[in-house]
N, C-alpha and C. Protein backbone atom coordinates (compact mmCIF):
# COMPACT_ATOMS: atom_id res chain seq x y z
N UNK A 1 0.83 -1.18 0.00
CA UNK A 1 0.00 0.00 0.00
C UNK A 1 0.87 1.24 0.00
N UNK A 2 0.53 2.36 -0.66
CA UNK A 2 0.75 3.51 -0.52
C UNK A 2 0.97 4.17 0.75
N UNK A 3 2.42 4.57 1.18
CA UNK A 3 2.36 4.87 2.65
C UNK A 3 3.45 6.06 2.40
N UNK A 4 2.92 6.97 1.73
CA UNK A 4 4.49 8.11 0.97
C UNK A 4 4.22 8.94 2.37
N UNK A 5 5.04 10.04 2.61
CA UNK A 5 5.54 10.70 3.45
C UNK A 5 6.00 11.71 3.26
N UNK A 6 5.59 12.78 2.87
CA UNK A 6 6.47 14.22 2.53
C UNK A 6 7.79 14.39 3.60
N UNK A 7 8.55 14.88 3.31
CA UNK A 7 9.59 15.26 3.99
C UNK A 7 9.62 16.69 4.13
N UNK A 8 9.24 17.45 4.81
CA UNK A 8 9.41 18.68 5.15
C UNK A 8 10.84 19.23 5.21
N UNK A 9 10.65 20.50 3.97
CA UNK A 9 11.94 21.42 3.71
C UNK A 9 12.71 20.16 2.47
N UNK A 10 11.83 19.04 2.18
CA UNK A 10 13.09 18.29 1.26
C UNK A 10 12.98 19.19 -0.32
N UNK A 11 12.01 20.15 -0.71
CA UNK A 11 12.22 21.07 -1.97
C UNK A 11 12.70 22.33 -1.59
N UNK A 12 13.50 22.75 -2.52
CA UNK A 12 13.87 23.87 -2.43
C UNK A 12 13.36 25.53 -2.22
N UNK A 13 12.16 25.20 -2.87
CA UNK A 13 11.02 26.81 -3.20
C UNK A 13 10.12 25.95 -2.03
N UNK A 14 9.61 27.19 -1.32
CA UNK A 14 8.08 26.79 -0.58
C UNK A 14 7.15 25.97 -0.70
N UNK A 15 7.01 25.47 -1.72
CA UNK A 15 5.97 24.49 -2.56
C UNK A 15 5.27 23.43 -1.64
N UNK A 16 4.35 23.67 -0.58
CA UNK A 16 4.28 22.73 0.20
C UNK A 16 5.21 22.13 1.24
N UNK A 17 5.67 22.95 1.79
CA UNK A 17 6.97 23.25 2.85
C UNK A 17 6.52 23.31 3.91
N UNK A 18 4.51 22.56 4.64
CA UNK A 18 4.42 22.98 5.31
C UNK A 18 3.54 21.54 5.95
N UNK A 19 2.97 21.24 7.23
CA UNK A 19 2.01 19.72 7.23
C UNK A 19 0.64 20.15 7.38
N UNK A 20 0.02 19.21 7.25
CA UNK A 20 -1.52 19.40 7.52
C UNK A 20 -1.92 20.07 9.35
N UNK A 21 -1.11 19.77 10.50
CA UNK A 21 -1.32 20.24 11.35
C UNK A 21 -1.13 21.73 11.10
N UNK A 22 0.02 22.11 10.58
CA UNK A 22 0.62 23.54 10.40
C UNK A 22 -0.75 24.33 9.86
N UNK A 23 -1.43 23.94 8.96
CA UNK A 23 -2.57 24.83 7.90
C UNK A 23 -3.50 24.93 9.01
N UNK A 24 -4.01 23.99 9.80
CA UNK A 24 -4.86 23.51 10.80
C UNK A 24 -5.00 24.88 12.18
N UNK A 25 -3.67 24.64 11.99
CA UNK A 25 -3.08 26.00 13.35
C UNK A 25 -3.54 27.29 13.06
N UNK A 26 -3.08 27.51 11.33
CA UNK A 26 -3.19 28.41 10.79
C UNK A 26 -4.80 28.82 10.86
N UNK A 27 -5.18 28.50 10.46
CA UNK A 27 -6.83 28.77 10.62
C UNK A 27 -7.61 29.12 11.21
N UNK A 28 -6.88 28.76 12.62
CA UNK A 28 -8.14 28.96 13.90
C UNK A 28 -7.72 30.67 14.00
N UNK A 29 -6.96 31.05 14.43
CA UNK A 29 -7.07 32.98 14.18
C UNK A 29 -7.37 33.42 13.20
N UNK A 30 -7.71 33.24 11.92
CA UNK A 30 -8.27 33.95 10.90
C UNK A 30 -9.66 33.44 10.91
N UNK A 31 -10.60 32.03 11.39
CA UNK A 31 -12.04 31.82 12.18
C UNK A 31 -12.07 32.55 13.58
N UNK A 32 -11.08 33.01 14.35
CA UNK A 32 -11.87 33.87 15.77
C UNK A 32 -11.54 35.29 15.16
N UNK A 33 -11.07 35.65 13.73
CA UNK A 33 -10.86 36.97 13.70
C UNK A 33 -9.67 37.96 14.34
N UNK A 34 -8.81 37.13 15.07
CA UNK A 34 -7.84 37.83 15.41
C UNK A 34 -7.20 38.41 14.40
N UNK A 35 -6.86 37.49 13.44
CA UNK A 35 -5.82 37.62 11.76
C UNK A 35 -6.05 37.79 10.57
N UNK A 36 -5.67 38.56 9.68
CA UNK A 36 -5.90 38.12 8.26
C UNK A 36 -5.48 36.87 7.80
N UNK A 37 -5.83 36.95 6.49
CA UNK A 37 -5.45 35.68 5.39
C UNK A 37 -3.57 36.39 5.61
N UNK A 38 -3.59 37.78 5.23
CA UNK A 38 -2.43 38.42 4.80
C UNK A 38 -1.64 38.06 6.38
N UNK A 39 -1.59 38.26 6.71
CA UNK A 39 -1.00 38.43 8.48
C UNK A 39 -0.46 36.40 8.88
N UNK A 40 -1.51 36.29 8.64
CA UNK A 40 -1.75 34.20 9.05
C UNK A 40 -0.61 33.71 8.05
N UNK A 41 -0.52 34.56 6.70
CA UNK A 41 0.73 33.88 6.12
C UNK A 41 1.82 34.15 5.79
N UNK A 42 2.10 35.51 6.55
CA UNK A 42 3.63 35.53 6.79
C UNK A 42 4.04 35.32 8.34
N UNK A 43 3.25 34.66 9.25
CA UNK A 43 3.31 34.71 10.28
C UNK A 43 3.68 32.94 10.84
N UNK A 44 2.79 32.14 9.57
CA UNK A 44 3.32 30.86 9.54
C UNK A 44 4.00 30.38 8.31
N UNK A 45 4.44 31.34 7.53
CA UNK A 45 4.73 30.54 6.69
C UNK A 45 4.59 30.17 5.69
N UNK A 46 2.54 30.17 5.00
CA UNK A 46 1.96 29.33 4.28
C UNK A 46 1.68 30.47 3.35
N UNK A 47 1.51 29.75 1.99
CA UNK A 47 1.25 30.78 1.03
C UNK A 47 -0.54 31.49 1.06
N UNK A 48 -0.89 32.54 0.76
CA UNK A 48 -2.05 33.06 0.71
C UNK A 48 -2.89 32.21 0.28
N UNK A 49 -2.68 31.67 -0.78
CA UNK A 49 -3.90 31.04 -1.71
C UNK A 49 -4.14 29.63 -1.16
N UNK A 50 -2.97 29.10 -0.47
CA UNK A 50 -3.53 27.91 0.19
C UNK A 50 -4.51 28.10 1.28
N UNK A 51 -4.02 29.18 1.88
CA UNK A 51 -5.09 29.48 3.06
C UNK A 51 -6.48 29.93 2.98
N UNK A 52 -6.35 30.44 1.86
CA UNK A 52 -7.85 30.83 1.15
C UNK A 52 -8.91 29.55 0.42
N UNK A 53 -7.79 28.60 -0.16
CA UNK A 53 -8.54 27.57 -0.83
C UNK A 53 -8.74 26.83 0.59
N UNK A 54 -8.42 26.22 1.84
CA UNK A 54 -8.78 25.91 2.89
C UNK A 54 -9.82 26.53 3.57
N UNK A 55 -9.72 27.49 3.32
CA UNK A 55 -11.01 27.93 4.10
C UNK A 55 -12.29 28.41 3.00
N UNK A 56 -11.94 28.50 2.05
CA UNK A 56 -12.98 27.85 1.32
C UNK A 56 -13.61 26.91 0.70
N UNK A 57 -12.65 25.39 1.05
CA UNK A 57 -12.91 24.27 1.00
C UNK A 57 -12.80 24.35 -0.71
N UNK A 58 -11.80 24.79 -1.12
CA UNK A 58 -11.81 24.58 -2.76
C UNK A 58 -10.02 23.61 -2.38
N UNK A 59 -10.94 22.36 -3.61
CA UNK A 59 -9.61 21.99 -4.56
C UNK A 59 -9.33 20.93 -2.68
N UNK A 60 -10.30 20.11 -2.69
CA UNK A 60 -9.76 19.74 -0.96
C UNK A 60 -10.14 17.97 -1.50
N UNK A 61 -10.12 17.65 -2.75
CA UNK A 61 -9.52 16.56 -3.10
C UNK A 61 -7.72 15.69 -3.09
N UNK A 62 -7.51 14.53 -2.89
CA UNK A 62 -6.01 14.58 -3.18
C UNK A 62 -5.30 14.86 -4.49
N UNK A 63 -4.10 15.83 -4.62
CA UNK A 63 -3.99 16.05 -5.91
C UNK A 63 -3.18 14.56 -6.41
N UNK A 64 -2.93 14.69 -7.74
CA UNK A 64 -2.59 13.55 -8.53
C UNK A 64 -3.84 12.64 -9.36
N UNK A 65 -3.09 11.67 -10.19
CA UNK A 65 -4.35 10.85 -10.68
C UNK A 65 -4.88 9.63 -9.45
N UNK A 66 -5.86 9.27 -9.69
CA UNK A 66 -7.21 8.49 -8.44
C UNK A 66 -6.29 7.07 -8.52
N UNK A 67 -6.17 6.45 -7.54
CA UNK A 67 -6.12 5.44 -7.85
C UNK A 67 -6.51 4.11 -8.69
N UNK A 68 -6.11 3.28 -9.02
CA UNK A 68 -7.18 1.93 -9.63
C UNK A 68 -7.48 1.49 -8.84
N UNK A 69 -7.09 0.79 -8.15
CA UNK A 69 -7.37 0.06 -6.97
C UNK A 69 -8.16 0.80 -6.00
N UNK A 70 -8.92 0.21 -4.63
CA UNK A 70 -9.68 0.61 -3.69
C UNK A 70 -8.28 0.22 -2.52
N UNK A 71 -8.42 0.68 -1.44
CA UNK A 71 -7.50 0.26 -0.35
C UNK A 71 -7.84 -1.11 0.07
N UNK A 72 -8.96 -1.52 -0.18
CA UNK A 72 -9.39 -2.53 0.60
C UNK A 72 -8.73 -3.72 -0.67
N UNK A 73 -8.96 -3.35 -1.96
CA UNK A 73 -8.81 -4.48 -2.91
C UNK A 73 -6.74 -4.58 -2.88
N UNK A 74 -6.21 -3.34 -2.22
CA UNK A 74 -4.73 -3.87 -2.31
C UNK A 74 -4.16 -4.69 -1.62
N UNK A 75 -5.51 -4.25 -0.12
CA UNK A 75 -4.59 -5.16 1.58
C UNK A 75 -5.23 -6.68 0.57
N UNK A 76 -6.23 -6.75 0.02
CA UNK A 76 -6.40 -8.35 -0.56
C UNK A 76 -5.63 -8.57 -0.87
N UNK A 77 -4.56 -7.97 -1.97
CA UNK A 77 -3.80 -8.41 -2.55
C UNK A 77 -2.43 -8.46 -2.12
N UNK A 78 -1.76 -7.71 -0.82
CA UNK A 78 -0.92 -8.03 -0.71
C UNK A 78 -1.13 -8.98 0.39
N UNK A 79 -2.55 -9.51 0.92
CA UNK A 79 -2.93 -10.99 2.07
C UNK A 79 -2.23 -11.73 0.91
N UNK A 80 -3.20 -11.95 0.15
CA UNK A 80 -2.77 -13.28 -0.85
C UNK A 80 -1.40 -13.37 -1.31
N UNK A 81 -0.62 -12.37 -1.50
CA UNK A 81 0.96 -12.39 -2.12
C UNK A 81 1.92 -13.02 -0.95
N UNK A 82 1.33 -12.31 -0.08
CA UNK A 82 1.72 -13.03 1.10
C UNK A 82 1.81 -14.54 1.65
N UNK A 83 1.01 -15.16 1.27
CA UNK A 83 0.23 -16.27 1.76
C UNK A 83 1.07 -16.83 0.64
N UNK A 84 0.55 -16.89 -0.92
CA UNK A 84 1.38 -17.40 -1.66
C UNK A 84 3.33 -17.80 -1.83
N UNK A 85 3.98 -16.45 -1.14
CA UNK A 85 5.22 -16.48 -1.38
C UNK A 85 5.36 -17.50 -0.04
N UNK A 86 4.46 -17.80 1.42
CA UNK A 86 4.97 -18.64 2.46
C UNK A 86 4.94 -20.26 1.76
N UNK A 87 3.61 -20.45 0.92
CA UNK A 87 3.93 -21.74 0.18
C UNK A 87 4.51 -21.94 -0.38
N UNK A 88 6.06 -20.52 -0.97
CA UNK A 88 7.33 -21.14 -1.60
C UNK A 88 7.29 -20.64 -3.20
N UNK A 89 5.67 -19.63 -3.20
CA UNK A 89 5.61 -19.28 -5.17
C UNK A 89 5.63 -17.96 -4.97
N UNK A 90 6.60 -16.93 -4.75
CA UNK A 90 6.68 -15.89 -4.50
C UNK A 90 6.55 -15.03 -6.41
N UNK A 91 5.39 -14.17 -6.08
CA UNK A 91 5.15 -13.14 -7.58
C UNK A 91 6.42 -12.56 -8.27
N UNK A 92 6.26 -12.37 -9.51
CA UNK A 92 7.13 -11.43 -9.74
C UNK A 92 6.34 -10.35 -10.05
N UNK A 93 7.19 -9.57 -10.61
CA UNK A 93 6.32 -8.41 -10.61
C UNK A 93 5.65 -8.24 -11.83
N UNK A 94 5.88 -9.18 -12.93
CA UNK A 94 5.01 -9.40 -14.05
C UNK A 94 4.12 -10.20 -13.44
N UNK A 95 3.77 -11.44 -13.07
CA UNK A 95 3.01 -12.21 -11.99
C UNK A 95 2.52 -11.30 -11.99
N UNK A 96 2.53 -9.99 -10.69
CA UNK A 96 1.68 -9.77 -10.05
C UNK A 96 0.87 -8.52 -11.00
N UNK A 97 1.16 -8.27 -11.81
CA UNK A 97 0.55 -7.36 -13.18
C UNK A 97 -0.56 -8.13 -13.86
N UNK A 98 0.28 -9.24 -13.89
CA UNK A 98 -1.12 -10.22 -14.74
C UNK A 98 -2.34 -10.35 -14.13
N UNK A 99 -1.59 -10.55 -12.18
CA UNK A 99 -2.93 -11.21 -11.74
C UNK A 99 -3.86 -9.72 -11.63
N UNK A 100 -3.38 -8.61 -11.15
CA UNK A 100 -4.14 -7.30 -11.30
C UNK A 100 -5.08 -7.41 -12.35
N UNK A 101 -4.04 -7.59 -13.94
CA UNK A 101 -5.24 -6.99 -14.87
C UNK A 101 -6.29 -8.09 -14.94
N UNK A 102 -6.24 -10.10 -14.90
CA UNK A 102 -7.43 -10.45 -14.70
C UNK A 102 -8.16 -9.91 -13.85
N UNK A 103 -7.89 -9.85 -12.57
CA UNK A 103 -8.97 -8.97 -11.65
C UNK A 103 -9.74 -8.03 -12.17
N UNK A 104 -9.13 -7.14 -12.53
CA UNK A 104 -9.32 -5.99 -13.28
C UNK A 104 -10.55 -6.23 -14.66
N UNK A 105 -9.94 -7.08 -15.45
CA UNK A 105 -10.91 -7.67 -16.57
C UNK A 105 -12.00 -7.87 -15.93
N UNK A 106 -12.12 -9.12 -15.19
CA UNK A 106 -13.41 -9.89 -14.43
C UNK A 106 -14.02 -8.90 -14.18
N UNK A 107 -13.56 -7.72 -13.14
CA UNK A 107 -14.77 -7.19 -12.93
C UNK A 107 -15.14 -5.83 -14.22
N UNK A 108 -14.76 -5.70 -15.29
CA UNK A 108 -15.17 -4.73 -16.00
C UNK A 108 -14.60 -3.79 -15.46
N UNK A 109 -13.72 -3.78 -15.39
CA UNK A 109 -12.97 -2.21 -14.99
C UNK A 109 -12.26 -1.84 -16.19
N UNK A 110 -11.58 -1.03 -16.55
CA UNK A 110 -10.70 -0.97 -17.90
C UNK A 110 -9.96 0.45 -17.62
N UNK A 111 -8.74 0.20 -17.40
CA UNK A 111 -7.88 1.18 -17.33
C UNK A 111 -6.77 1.37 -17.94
N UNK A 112 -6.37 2.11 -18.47
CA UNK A 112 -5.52 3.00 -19.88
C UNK A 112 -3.28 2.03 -18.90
C-alpha cells in the first residue's frame, strides 16, 4: 500500500513546505478573527492562496491521478501475495501485473 511521506523542507522553493497540522493551526485565528489571510501567512509561513482555498474548501480533493485500486482491494492483494510467497511461489512483478489486470478484466474495470 501507498504509505508516501512528505519530507518537510526536502524542496527547495516553498511548494508545500508545510504539514496538515501547520494549515490547521493556521486557521483557527483567521475563524476567531484575530488575523488576516495576509497576516496568518507571513506569520506561519503558508502561502495566501492555500489558506484561502482551505477555508474555502476549494480543490480539498487529493492532488494527482485516483487510484485503480480501492484500499481494501490492495490489503487483498498483498494478504494473498503473502500467503502465496509462504507456500514457496513468490510473484514477480510481471506475476503480479497479470494477476491485477485479470482482476481488473473480471470485474469490467478498464484502465488505460
Amino acid at each position: 500500500m501507498r504509505k508516501y511521506k512528505k519530507v518537510i523542507g526536502s524542496k527547495k522553493k516553498r511548494y508545500g513546505d508545510y504539514t496538515q497540522d501547520a494549515i490547521k493551526n493556521a486557521i483557527v485565528p483567521i475563524h476567531e478573527g484575530n488575523m488576516s489571510i495576509r497576516e496568518t501567512s507571513l506569520s506561519f509561513n503558508i502561502p495566501k492562496s492555500t489558506l484561502h482555498r482551505k477555508l474555502k474548501g476549494i480543490q480539498m480533493r487529493p492532488i494527482g491521478h485516483p487510484p485503480n485500486l480501492s484500499p481494501e482491494e490492495e490489503r487483498s492483494f498483498v494478504k494473498h501475495l503473502i500467503v502465496v510467497a509462504e507456500w514457496g511461489f513468490p510473484f514477480s512483478n510481471l506475476d503480479l501485473c497479470l494477476m491485477v489486470k485479470a482482476y481488473l478484466d473480471k470485474a469490467n474495470r478498464r484502465v488505460n
